[in-house]
C-alpha atoms as a PDB file:
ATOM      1  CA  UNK A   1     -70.282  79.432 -58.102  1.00  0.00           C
ATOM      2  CA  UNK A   2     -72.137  76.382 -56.928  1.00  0.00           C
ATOM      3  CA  UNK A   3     -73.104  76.134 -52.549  1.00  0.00           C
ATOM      4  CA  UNK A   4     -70.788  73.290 -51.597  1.00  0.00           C
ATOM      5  CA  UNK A   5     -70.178  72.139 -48.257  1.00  0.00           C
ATOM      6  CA  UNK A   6     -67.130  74.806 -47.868  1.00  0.00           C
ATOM      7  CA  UNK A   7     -68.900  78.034 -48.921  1.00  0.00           C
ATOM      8  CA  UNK A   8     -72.003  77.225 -47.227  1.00  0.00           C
ATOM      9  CA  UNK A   9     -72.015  78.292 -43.524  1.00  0.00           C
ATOM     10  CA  UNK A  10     -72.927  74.846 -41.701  1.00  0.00           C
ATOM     11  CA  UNK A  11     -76.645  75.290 -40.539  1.00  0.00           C
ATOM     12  CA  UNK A  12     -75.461  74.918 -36.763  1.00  0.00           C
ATOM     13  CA  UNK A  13     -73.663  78.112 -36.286  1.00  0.00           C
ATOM     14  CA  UNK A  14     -77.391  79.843 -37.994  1.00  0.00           C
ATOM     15  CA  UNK A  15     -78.679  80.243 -34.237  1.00  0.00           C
ATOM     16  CA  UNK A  16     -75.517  81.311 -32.467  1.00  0.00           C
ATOM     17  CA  UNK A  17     -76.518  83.784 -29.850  1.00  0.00           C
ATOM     18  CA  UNK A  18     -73.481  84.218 -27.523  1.00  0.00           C
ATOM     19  CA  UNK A  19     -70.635  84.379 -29.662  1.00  0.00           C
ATOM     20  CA  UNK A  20     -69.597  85.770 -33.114  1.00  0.00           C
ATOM     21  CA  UNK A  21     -67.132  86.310 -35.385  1.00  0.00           C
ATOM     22  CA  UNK A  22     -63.852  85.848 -34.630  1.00  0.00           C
ATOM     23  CA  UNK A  23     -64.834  83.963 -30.775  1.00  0.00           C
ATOM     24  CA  UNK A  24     -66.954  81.598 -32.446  1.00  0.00           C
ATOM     25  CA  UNK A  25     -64.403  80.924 -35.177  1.00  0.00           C
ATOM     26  CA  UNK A  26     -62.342  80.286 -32.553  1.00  0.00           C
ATOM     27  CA  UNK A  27     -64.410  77.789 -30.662  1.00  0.00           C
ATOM     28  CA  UNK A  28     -65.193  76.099 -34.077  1.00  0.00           C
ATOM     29  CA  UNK A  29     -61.287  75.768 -34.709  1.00  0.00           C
ATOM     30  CA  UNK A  30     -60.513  74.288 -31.349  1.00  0.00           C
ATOM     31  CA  UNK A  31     -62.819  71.249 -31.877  1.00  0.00           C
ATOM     32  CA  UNK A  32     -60.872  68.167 -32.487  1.00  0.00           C
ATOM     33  CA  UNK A  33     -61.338  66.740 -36.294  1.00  0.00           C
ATOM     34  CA  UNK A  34     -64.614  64.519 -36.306  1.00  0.00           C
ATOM     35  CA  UNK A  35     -63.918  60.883 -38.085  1.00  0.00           C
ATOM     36  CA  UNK A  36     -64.909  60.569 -41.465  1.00  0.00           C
ATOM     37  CA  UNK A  37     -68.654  59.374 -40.903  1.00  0.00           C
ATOM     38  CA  UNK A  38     -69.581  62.396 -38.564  1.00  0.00           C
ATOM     39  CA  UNK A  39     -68.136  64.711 -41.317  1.00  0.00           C
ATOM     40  CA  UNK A  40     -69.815  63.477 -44.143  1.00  0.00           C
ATOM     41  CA  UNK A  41     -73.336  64.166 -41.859  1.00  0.00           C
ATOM     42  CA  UNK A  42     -72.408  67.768 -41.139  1.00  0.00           C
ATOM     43  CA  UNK A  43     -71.511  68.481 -44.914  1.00  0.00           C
ATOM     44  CA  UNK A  44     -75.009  66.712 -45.855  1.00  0.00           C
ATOM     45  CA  UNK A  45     -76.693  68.775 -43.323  1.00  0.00           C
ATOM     46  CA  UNK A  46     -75.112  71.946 -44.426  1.00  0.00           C
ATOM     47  CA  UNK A  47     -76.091  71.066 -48.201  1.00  0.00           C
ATOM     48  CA  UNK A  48     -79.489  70.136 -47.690  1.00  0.00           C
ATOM     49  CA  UNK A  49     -80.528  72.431 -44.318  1.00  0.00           C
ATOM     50  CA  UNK A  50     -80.773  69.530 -42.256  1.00  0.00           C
ATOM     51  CA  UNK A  51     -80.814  70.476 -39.008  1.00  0.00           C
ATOM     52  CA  UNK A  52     -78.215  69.236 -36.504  1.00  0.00           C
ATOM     53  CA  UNK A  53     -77.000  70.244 -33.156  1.00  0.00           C
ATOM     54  CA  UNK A  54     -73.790  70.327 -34.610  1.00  0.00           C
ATOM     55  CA  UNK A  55     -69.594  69.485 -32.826  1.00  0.00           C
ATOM     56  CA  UNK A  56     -69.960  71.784 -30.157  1.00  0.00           C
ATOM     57  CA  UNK A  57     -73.458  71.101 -29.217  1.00  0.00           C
ATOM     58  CA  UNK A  58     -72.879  67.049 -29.468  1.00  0.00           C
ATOM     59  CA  UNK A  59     -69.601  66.971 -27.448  1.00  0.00           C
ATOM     60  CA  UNK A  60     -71.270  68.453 -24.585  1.00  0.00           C
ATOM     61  CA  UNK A  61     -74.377  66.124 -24.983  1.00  0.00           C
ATOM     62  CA  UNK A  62     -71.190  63.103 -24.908  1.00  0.00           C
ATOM     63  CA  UNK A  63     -69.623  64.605 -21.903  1.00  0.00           C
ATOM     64  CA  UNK A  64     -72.326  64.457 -19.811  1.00  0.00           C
ATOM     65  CA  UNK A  65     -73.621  61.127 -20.996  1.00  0.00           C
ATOM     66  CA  UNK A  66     -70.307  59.834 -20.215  1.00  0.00           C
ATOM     67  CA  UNK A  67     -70.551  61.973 -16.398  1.00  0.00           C
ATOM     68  CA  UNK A  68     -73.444  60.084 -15.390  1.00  0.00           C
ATOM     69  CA  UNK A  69     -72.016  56.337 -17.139  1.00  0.00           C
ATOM     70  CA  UNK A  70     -75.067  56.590 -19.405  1.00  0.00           C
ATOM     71  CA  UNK A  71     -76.049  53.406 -20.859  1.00  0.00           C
ATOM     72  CA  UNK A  72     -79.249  54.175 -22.310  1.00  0.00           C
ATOM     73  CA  UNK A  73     -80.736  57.361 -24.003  1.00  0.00           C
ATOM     74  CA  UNK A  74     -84.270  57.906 -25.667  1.00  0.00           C
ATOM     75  CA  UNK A  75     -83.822  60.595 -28.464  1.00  0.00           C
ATOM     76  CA  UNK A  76     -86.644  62.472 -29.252  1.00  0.00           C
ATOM     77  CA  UNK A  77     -86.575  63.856 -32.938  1.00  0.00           C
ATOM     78  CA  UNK A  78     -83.493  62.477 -34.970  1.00  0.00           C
ATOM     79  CA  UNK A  79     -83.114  63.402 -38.217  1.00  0.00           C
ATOM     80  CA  UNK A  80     -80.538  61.837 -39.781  1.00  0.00           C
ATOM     81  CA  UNK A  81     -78.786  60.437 -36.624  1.00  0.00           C
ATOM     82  CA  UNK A  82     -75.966  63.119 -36.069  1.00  0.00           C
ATOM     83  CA  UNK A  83     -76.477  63.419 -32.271  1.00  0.00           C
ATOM     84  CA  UNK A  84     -77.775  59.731 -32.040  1.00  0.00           C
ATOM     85  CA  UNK A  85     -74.148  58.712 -33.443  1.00  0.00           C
ATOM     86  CA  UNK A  86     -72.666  60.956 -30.608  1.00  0.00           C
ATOM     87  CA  UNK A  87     -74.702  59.255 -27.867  1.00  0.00           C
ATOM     88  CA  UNK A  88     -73.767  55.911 -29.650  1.00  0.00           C
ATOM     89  CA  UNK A  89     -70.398  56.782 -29.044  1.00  0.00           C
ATOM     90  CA  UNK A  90     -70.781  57.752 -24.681  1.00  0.00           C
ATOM     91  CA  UNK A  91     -72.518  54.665 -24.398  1.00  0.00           C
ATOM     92  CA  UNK A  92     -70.608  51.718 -25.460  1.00  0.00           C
ATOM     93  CA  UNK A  93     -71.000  48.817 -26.916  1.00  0.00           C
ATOM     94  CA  UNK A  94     -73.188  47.519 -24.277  1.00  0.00           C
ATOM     95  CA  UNK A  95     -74.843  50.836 -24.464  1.00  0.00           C
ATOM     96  CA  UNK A  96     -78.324  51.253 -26.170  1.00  0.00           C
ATOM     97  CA  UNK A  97     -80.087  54.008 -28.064  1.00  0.00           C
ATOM     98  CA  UNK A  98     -83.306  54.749 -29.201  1.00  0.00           C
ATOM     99  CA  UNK A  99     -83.123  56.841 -32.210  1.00  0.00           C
ATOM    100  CA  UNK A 100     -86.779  58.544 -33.459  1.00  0.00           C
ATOM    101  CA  UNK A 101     -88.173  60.125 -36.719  1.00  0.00           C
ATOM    102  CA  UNK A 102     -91.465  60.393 -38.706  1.00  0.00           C
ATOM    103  CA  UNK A 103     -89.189  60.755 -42.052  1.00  0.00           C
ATOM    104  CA  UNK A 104     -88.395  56.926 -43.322  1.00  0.00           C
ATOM    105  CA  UNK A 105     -85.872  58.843 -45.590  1.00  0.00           C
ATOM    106  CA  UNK A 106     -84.276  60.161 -42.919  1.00  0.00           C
ATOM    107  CA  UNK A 107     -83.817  56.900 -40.496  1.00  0.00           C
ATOM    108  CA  UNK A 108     -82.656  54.805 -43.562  1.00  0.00           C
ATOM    109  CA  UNK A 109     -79.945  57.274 -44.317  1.00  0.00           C
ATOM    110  CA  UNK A 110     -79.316  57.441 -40.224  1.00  0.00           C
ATOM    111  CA  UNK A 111     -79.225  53.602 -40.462  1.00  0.00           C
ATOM    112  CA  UNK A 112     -76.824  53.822 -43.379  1.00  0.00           C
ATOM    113  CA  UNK A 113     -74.375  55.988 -41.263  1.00  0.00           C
ATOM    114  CA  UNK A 114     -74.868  53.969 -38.172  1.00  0.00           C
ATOM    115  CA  UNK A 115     -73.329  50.987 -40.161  1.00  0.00           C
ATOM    116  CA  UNK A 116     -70.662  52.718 -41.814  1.00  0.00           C
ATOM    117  CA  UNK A 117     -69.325  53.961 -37.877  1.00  0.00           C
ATOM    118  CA  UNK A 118     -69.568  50.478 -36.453  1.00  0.00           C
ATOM    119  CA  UNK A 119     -72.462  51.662 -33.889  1.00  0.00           C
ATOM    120  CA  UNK A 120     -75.631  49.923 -35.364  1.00  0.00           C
ATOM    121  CA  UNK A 121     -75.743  47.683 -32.670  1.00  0.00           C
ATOM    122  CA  UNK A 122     -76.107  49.397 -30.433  1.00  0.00           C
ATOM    123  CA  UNK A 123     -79.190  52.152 -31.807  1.00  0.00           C
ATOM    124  CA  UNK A 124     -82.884  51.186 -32.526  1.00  0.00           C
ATOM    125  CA  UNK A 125     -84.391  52.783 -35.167  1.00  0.00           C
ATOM    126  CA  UNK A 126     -87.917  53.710 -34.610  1.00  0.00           C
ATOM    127  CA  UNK A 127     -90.580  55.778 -37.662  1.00  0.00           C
ATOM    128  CA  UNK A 128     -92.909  57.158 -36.335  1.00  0.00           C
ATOM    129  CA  UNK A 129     -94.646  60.307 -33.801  1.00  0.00           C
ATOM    130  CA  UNK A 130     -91.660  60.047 -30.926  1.00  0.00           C
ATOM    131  CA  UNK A 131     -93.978  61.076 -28.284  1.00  0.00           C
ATOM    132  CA  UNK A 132     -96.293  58.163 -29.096  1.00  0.00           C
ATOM    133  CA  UNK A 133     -93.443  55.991 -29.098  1.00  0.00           C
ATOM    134  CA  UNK A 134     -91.993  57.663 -25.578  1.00  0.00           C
ATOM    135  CA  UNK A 135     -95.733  57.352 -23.824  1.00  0.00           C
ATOM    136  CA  UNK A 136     -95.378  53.785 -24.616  1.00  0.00           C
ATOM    137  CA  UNK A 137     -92.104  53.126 -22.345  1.00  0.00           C
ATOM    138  CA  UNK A 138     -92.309  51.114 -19.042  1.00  0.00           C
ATOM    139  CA  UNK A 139     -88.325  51.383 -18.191  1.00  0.00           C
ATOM    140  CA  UNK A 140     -86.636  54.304 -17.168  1.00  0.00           C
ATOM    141  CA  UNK A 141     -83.503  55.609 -19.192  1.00  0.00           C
ATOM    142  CA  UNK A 142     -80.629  57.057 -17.999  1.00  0.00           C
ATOM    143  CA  UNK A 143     -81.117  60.201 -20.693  1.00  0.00           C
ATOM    144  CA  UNK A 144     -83.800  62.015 -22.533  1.00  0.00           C
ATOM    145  CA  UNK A 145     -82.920  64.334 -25.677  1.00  0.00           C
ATOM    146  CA  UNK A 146     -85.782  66.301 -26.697  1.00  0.00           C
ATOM    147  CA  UNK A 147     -85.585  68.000 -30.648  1.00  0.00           C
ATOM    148  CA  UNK A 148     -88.821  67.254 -31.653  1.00  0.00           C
ATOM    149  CA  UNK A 149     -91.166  70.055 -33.005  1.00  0.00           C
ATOM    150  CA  UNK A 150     -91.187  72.888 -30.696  1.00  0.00           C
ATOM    151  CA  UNK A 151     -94.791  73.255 -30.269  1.00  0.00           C
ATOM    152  CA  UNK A 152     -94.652  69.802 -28.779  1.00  0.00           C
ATOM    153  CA  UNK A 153     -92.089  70.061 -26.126  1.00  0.00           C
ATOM    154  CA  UNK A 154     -94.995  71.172 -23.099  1.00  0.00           C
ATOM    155  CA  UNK A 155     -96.031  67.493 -24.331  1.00  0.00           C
ATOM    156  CA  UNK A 156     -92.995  66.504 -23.715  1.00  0.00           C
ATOM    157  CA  UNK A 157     -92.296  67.383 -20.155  1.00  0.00           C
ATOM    158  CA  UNK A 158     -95.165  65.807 -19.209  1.00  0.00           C
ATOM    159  CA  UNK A 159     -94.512  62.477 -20.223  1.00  0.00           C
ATOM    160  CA  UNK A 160     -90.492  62.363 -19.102  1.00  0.00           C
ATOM    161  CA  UNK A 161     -90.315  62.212 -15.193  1.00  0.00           C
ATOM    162  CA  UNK A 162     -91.629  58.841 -15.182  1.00  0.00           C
ATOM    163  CA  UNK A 163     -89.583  57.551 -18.047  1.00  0.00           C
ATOM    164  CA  UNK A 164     -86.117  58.806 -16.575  1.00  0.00           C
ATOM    165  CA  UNK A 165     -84.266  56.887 -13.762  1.00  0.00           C
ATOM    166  CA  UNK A 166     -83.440  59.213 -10.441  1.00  0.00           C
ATOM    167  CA  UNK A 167     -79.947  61.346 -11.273  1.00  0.00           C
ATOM    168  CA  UNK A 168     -80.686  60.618 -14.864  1.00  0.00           C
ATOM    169  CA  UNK A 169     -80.683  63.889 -17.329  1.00  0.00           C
ATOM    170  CA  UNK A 170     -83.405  65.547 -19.097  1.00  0.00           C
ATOM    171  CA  UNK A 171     -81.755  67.413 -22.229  1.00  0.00           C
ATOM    172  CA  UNK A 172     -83.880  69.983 -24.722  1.00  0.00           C
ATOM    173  CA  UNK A 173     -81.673  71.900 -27.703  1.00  0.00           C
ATOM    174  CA  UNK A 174     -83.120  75.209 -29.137  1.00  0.00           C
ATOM    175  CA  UNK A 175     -84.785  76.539 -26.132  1.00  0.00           C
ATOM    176  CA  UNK A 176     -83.184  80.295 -26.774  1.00  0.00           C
ATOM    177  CA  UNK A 177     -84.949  79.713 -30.317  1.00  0.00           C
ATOM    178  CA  UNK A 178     -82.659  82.656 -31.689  1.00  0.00           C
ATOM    179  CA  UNK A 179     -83.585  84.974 -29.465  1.00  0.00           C
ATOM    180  CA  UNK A 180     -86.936  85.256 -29.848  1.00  0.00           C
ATOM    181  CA  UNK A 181     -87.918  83.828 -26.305  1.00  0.00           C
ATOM    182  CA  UNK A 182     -86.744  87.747 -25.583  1.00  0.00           C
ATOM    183  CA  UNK A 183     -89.365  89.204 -27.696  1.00  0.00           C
ATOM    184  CA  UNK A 184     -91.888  90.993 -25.181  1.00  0.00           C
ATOM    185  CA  UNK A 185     -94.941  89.803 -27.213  1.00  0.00           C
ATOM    186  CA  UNK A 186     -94.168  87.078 -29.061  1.00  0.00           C
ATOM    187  CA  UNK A 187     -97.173  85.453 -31.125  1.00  0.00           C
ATOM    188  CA  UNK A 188     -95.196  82.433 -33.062  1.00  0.00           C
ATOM    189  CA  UNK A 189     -96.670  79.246 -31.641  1.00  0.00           C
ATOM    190  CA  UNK A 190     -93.026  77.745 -31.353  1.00  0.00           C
ATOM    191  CA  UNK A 191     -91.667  80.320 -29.500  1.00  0.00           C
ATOM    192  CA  UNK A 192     -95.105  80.756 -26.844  1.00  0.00           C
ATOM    193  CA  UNK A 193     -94.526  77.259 -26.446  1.00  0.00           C
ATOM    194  CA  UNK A 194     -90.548  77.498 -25.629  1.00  0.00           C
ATOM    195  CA  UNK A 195     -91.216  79.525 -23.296  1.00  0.00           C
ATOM    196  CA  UNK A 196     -94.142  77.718 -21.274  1.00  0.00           C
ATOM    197  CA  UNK A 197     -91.482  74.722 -21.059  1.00  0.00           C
ATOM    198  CA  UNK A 198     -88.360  76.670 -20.322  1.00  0.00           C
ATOM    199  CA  UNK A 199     -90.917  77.959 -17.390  1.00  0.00           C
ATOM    200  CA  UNK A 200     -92.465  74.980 -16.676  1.00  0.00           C
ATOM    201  CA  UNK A 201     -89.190  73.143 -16.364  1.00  0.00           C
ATOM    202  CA  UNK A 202     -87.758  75.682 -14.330  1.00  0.00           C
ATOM    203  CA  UNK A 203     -90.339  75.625 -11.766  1.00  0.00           C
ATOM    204  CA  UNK A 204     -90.614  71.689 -11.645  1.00  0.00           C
ATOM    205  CA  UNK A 205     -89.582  70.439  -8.239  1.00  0.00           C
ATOM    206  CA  UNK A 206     -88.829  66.527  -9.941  1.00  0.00           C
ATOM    207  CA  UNK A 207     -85.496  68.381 -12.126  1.00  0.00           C
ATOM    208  CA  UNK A 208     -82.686  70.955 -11.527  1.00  0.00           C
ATOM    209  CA  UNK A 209     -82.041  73.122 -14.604  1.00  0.00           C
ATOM    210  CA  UNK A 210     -80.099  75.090 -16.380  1.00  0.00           C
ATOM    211  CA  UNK A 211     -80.145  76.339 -19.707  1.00  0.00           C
ATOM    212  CA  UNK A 212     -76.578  76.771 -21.222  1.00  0.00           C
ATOM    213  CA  UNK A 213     -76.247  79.772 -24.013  1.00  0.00           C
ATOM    214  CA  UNK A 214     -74.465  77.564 -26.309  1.00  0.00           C
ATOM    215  CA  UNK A 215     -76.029  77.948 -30.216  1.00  0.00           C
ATOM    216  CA  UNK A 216     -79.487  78.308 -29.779  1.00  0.00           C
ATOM    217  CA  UNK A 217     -79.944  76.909 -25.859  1.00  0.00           C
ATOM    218  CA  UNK A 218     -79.435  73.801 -24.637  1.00  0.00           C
ATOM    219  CA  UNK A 219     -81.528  72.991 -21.596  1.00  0.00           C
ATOM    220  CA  UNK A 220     -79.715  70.615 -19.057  1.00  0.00           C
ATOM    221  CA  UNK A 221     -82.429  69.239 -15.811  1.00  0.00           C
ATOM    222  CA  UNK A 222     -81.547  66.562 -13.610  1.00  0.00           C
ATOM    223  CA  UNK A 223     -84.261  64.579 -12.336  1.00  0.00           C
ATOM    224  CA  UNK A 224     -84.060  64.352  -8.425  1.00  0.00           C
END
């Protein structure tokens, strides 16, 4: 039988650390129905292992954008625009994105889905290396989201304090990294380097953090 979108398990749920089986169908089948645009981007990232944060994930990232009246977010690593469409969303229409990839594939399909939701306006597309693109900010935002390759997110914390405004939120997905952060000698690049930021971030006296156990980790540090 062919993978289709409904026999394939969506690649969201892959890193799931917390909950299983029947509690995380559970938490899956409370979600409210996503409109017709975010649904045709998690059955596209399901078919083609595109990796998303996924409904659970991306309604807390829009909660808390819309707890601080976020108006502009920087997202670091994009994809094809799943969360970026979320943060669209919190914002407004006065609102303003910055959406990042080094895939042109990617951001034209992003841009494609962007259109067909009515949020275009409001998002600017940018191909390239996001943390070339982020060193080159002078204004502060009112959000970071960092999904970029994980050997890069030490790089990362170093260039966000100045770029995010006082009470404004630093936000990081996959720092659990399925577990493996628990490994006593781990010798994967990407998970040695999760776990100098998750460290690093933790001891920073500019944030207050916490990681939340939801999928694979989502780190949550308000700059003070």
């Amino acid at each position: 039988m062919p993978t289709t979108a409904a026999t394939k398990k969506p690649n969201w749920r892959h890193y799931n650390l917390t909950t299983a089986g029947a509690v995380d169908d559970y938490l899956y089948a409370m979600l409210p129905k996503r409109d017709v645009v975010l649904a045709e981007m998690e059955d596209y990232a399901s078919l083609h292992d595109v990796p998303i944060v996924g409904p659970a994930v991306a309604r807390i990232l829009q909660q808390l954008a819309l707890m601080i009246d976020a108006r502009t977010v920087f997202e670091l690593g994009s994809a094809i625009g799943y969360s970026t469409l979320w943060w669209a969303q919190a914002v407004g229409e006065k609102g303003r994105v910055i959406y990042t990839d080094g895939d042109p594939n990617n951001a034209e399909r992003a841009r494609r889905y962007f259109n067909r939701a009515g949020v275009a306006n409001r998002i600017t597309l940018h191909t390239g290396d996001a943390l070339e693109f982020l060193s080159e900010q002078k204004e502060q935002y009112d959000i970071i989201f960092n999904d970029v390759d994980k050997e890069d997110y030490p790089r990362v914390l170093r260039l966000v304090s100045s770029r995010l405004r006082k009470g404004g939120l630093f936000i990081t997905d996959n720092v659990l990294w399925s577990g493996r952060i628990a490994e006593k000698n781990p010798k994967e690049a990407r998970t040695k380097a999760i776990l100098e930021f998750n460290r690093q971030l933790y001891d920073s006296p500019e944030f207050f953090t916490t990681i939340l156990p939801i999928r694979d980790g989502l780190a949550v540090a308000m700059k003070l």
